[in-house]
N, C-alpha and C. Protein backbone atom coordinates (compact mmCIF):
# COMPACT_ATOMS: atom_id res chain seq x y z
N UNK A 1 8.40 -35.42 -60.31
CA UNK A 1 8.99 -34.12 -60.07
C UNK A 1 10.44 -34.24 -59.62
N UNK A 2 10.81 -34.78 -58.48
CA UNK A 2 12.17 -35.37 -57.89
C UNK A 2 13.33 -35.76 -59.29
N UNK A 3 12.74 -36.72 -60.15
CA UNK A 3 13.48 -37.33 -61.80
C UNK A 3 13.75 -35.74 -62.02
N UNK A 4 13.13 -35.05 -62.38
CA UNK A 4 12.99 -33.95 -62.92
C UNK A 4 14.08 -33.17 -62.58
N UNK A 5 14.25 -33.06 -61.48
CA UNK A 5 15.17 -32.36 -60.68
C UNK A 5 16.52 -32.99 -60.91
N UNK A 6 16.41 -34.51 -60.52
CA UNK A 6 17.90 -34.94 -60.50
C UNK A 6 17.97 -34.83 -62.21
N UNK A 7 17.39 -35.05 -63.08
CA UNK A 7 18.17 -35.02 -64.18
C UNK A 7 18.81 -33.59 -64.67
N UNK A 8 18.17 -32.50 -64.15
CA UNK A 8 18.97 -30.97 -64.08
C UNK A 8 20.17 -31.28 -63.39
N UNK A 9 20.40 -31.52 -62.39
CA UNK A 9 21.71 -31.96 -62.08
C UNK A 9 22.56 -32.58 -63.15
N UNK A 10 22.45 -33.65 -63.46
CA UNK A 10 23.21 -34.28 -64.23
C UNK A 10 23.48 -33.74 -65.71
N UNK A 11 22.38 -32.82 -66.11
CA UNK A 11 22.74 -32.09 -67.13
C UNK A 11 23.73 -31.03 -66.86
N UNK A 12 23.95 -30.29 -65.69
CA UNK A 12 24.43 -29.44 -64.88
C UNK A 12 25.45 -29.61 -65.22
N UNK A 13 26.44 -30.75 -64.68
CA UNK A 13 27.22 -31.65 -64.28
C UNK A 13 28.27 -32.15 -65.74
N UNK A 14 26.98 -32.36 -66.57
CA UNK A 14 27.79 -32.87 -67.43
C UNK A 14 27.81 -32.18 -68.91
N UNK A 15 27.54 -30.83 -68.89
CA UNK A 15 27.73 -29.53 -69.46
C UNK A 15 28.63 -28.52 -69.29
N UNK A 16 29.40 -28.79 -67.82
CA UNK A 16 30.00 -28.11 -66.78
C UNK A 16 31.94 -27.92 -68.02
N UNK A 17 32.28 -26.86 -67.99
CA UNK A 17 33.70 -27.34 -68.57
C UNK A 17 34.42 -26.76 -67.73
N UNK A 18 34.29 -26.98 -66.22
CA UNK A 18 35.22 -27.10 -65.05
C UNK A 18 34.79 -28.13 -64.25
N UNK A 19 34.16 -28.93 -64.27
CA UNK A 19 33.61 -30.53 -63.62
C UNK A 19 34.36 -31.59 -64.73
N UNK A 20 35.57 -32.30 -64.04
CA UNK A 20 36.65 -33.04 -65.19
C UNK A 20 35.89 -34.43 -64.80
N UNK A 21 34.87 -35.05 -63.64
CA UNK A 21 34.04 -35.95 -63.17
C UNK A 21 33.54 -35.62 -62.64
N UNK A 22 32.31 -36.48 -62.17
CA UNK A 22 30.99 -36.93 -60.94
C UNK A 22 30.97 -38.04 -60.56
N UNK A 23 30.52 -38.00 -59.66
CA UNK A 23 30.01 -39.30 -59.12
C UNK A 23 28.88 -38.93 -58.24
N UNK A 24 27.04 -39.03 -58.70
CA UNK A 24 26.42 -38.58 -58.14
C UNK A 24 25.65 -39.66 -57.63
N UNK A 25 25.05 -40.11 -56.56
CA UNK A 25 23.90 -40.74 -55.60
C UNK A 25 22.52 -39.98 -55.45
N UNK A 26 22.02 -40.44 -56.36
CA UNK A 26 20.76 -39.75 -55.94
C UNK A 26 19.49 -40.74 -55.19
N UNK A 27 19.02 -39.96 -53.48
CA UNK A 27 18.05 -40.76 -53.15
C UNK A 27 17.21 -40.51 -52.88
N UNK A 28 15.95 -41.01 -53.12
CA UNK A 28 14.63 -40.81 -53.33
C UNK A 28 13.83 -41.89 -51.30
N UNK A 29 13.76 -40.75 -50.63
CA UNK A 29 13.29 -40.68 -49.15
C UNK A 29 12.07 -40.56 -49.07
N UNK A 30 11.16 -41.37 -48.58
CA UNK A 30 10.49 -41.28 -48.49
C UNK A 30 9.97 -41.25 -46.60
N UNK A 31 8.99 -40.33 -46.16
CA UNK A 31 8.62 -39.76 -44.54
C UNK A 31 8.32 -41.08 -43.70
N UNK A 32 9.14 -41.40 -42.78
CA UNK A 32 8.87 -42.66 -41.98
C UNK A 32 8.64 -41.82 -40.26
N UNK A 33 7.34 -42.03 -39.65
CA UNK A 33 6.74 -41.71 -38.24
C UNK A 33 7.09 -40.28 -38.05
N UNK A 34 6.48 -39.29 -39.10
CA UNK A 34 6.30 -38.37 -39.23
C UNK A 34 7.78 -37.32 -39.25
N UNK A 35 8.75 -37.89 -40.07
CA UNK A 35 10.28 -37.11 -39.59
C UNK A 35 10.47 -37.58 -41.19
N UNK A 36 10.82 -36.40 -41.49
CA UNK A 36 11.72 -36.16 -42.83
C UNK A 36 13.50 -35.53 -42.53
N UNK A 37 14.18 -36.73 -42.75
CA UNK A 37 15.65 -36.51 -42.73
C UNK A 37 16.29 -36.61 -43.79
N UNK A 38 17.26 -35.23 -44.37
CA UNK A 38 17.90 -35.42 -45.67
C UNK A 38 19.05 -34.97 -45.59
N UNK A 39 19.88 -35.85 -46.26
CA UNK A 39 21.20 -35.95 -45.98
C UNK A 39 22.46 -35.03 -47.04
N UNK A 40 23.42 -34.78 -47.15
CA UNK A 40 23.81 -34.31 -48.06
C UNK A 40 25.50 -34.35 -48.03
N UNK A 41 26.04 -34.84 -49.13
CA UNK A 41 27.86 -34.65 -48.84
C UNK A 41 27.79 -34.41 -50.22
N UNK A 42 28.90 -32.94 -49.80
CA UNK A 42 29.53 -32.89 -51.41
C UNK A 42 31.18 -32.44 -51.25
N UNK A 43 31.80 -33.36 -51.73
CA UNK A 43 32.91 -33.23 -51.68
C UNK A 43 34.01 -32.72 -52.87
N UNK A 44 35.03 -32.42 -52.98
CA UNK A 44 35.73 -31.74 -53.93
C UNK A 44 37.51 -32.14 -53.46
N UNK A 45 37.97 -32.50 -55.07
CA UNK A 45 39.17 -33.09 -55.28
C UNK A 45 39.38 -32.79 -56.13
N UNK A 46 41.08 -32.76 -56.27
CA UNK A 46 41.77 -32.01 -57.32
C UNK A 46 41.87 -33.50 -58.19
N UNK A 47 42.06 -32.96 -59.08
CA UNK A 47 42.13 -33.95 -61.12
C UNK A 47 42.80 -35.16 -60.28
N UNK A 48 44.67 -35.01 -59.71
CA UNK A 48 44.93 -36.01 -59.20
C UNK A 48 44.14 -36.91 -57.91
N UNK A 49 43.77 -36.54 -57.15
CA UNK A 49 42.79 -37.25 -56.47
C UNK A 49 42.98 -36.75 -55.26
N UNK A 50 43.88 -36.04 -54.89
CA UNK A 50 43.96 -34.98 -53.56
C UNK A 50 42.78 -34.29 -53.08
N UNK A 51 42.52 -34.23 -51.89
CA UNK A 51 41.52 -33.86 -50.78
C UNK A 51 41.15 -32.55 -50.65
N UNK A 52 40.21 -31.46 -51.16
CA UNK A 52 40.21 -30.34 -51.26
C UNK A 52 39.49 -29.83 -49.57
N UNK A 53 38.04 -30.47 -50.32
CA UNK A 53 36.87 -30.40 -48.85
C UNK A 53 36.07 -30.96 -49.35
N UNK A 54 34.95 -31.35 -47.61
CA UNK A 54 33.89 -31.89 -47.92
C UNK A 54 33.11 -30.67 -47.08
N UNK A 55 31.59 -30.80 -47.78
CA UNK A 55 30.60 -30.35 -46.50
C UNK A 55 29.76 -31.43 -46.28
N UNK A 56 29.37 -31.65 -45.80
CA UNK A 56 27.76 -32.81 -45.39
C UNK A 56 27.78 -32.39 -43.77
N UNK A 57 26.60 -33.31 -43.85
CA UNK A 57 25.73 -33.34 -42.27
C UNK A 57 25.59 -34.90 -42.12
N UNK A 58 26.44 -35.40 -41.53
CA UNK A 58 26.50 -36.77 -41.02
C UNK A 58 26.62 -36.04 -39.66
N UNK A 59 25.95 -37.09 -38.20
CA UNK A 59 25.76 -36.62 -37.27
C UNK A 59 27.01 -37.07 -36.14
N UNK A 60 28.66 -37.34 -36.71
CA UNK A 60 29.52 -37.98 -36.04
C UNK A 60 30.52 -36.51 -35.27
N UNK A 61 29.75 -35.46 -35.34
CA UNK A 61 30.64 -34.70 -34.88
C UNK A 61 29.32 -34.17 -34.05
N UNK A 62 28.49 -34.52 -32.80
CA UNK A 62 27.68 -33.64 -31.94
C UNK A 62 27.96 -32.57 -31.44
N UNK A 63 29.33 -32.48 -30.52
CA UNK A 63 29.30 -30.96 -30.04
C UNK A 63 29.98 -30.21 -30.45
N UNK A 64 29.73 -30.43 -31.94
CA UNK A 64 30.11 -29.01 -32.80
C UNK A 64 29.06 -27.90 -33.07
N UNK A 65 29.74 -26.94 -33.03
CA UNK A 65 28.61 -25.73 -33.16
C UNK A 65 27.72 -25.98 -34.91
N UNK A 66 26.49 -25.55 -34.85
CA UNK A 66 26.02 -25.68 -35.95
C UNK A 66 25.22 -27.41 -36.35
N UNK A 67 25.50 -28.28 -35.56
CA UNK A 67 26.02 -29.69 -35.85
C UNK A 67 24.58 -29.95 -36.33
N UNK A 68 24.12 -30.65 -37.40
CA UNK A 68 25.10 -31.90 -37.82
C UNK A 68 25.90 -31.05 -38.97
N UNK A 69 25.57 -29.81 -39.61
CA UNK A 69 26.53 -29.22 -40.46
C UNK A 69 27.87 -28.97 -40.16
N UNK A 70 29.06 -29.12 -41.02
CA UNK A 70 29.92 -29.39 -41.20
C UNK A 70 31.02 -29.17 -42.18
N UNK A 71 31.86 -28.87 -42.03
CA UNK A 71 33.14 -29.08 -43.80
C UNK A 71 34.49 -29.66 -43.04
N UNK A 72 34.95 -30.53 -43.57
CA UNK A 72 35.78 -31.00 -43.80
C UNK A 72 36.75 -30.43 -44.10
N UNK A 73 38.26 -30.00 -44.10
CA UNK A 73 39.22 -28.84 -44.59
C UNK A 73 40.71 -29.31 -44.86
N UNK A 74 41.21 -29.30 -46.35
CA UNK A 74 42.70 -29.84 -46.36
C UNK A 74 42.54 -30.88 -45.71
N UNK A 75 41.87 -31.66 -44.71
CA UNK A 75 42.25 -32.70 -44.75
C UNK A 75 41.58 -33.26 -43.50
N UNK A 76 40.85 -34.51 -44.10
CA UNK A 76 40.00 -34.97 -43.28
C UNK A 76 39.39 -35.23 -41.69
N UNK A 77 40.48 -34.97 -41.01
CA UNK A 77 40.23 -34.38 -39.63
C UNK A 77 40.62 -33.03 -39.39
N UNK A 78 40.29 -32.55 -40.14
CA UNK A 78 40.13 -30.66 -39.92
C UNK A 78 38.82 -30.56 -39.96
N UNK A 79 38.16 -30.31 -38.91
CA UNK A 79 36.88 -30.30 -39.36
C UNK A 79 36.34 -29.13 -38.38
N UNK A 80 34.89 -28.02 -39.22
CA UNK A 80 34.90 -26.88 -38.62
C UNK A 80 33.28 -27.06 -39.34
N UNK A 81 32.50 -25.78 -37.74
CA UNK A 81 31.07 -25.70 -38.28
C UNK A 81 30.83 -25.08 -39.84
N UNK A 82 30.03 -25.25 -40.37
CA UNK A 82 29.61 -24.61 -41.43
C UNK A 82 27.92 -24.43 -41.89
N UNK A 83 27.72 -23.50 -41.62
CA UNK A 83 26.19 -23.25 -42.04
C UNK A 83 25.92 -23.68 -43.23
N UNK A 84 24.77 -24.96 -43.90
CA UNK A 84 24.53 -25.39 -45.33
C UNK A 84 23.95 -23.80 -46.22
N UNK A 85 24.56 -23.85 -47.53
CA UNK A 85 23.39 -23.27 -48.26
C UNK A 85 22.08 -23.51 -48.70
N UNK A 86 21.55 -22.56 -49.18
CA UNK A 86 19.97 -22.80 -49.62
C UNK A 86 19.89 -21.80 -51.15
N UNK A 87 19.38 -22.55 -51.87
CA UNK A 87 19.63 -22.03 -53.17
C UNK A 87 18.73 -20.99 -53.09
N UNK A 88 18.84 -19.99 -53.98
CA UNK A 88 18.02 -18.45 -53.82
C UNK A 88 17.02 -18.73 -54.68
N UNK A 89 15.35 -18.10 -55.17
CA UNK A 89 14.79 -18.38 -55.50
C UNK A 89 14.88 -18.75 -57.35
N UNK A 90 15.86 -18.08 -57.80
CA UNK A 90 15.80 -18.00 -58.86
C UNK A 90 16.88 -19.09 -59.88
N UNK A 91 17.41 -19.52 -58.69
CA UNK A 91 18.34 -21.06 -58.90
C UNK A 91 17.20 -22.16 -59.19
N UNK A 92 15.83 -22.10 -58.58
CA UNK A 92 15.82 -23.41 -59.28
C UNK A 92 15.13 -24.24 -59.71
């Protein structure tokens, strides 16, 4: 089911005629002492390679509001809470 999924992505991705690249990681987690943790960065750069934003939830910013969510802004220590999305039912 998971294959399934990531390969919609990559069809996504590489159908896209405003995506000029990817570079995708896909990982397959499996539940260790009853805790499911999933991680997520997606970042965005212009054609030349300039720094647009990131969002992810890496846990290096604690007493941020929202934390471990996150974005990144213009430039890599700009960094501000951000609530993740959740795709709506019909996304997916």
């Amino acid at each position: 089911m998971i294959d399934s999924y990531f390969r919609s992505i990559l069809t996504v991705l590489n159908s896209s005629l405003i995506v000029a690249s990817h570079n995708v990681n896909f990982d397959k987690l499996s539940t260790q002492f009853g805790v499911r943790r999933f991680t997520y960065a997606y970042h965005y750069q212009r054609a030349e390679g300039s720094f647009v934003f990131r969002y992810d939830n890496t846990g290096h910013f604690p007493g941020l509001l929202l934390f471990p969510h996150h974005k990144h802004v213009g430039d890599e220590s700009n960094v501000i809470p951000h609530r993740p999305s959740h795709p709506r039912r019909g996304d997916r």
